[in-house]
Protein backbone atom coordinates (compact mmCIF):
# COMPACT_ATOMS: atom_id res chain seq x y z
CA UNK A 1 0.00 0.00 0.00
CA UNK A 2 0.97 3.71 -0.89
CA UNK A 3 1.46 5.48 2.54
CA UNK A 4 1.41 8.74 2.42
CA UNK A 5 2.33 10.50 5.92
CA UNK A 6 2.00 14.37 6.19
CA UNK A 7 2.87 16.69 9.04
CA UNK A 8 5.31 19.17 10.09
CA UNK A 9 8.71 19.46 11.08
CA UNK A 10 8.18 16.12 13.56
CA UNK A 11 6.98 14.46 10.31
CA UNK A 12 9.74 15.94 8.86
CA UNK A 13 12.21 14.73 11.12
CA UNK A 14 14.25 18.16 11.89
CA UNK A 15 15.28 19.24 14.33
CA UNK A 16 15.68 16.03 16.72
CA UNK A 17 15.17 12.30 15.61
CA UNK A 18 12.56 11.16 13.11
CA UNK A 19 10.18 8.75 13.48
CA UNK A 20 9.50 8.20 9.08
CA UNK A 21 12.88 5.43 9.24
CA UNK A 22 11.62 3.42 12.08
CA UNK A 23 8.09 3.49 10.49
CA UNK A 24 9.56 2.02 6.74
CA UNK A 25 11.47 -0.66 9.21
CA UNK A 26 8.31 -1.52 10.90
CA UNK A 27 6.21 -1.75 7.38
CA UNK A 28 8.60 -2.99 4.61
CA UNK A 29 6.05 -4.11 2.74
CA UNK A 30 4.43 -0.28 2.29
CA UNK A 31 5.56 2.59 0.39
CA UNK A 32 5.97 5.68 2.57
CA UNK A 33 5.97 8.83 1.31
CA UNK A 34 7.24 11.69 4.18
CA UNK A 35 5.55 14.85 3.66
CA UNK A 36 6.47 16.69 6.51
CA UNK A 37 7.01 20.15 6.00
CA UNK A 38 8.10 22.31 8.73
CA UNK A 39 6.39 25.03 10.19
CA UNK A 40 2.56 23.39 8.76
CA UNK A 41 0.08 23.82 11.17
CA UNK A 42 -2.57 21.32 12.53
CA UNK A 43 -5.47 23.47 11.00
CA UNK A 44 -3.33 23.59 7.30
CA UNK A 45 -3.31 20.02 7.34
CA UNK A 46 -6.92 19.21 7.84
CA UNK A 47 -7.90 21.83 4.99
CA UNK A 48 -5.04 20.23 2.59
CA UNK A 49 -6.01 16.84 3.75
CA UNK A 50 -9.59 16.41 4.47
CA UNK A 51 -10.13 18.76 0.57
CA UNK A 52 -8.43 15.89 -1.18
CA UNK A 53 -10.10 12.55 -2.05
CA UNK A 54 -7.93 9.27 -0.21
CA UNK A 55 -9.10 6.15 0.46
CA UNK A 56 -7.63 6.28 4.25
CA UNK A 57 -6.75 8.80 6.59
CA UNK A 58 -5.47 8.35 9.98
CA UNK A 59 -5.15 11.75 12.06
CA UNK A 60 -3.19 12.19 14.80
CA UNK A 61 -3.90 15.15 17.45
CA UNK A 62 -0.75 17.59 18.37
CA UNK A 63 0.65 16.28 21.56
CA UNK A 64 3.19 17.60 24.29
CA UNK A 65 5.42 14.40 24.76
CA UNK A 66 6.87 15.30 27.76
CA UNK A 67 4.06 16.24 29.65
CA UNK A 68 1.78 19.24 30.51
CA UNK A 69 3.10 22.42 28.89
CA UNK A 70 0.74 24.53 31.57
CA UNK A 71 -2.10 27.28 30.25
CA UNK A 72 -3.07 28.40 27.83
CA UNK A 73 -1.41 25.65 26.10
CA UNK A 74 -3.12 22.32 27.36
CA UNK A 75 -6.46 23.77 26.92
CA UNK A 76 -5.55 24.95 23.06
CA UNK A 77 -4.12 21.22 22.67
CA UNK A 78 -6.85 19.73 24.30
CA UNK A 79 -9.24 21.94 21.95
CA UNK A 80 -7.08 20.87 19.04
CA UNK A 81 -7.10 17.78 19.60
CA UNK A 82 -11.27 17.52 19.75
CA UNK A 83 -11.31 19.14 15.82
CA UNK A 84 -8.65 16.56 14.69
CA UNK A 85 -11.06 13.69 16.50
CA UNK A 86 -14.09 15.37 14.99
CA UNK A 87 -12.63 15.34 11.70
CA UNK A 88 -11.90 11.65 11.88
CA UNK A 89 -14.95 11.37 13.00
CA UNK A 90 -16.62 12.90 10.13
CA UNK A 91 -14.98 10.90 7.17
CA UNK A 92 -15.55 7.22 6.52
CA UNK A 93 -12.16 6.94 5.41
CA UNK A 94 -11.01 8.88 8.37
CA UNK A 95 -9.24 7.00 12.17
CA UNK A 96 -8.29 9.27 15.00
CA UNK A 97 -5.42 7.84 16.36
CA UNK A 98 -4.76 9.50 19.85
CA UNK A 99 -0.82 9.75 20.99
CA UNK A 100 -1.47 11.37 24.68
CA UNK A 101 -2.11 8.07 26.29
CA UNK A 102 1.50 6.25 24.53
CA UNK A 103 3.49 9.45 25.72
CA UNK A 104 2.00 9.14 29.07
CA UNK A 105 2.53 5.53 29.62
CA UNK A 106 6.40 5.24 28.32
CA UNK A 107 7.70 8.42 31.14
CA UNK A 108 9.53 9.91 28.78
CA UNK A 109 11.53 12.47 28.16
CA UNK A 110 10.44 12.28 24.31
CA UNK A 111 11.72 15.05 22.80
CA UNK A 112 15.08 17.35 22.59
CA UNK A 113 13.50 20.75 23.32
CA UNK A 114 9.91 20.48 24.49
CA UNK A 115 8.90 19.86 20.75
CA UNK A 116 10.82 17.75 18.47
CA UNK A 117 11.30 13.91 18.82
CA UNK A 118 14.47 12.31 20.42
CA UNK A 119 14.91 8.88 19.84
CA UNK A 120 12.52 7.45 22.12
CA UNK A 121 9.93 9.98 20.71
CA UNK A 122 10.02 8.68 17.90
CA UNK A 123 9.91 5.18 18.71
CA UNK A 124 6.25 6.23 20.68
CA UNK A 125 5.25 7.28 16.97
CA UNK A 126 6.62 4.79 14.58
CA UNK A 127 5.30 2.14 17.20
CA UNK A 128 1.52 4.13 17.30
CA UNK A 129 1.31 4.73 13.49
CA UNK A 130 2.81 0.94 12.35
CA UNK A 131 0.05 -0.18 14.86
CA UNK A 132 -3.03 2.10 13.22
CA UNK A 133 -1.86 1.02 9.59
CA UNK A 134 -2.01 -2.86 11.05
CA UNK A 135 -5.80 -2.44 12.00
CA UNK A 136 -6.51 -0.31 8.88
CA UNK A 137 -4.40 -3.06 6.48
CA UNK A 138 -6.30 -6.42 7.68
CA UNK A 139 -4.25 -6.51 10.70
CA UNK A 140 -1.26 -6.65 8.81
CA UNK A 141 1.62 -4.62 9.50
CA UNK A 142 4.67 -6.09 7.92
């Protein structure tokens, strides 16, 4: 299957590790395509995304790996995070795939500035995405 996976500069994997390698080691038999472009918010990917015709979408809220980044930021997250869900929600084709509850079982520290992915980071992803594409491919991930 043709993967396509967009996002922003965590997507893009820069700064800090990215998790696009360990996904193509977990699904070998996929193509991925990485799409990440830096500085893309959450908002220009669901107009770019949802405006185009694909067969499957899995969505992914923004997340603060290494914990509670205090107000106003955990409400906008949180608030965020309910239009990606709704989204999903609204598309056949569309999965929400929620990351909060892998960051906040695996301690952390996930990321190399408060943002971008460090190695175990991006493990958390690859790990969450290979297991979405699984469920979405027959249960099939490699």
């Amino acid at each position: 299957m043709k993967i396509a996976v967009y996002g922003d500069s965590l997507t893009e994997g820069w700064p800090g590790a990215g998790f696009m390698p360990l996904l193509e080691r977990d699904l070998p038999r996929h193509s991925l395509l990485n799409r990440g472009r830096a500085g893309d918010t959450t908002v220009d990917l669901l107009i770019d995304l949802l405006g185009r015709s694909a067969p499957r979408l899995i969505l992914l809220p923004p997340v603060a790996p290494d914990g509670d980044l205090g107000e106003p930021f955990a409400t906008r997250l949180a608030e965020l995070a309910q239009i990606v869900e709704r989204a999903a929600g609204s598309r056949p084709q569309a999965r929400f795939v929620d990351l909060r509850p892998a960051f906040a079982a695996d301690g952390g520290p996930f990321t190399i500035d408060g943002v971008h992915l460090n190695e175990a980071g991006a493990v958390v992803v690859a790990e969450a995405l290979a297991a979405a594409i699984g469920r979405e491919d027959g249960g099939a991930a490699t």
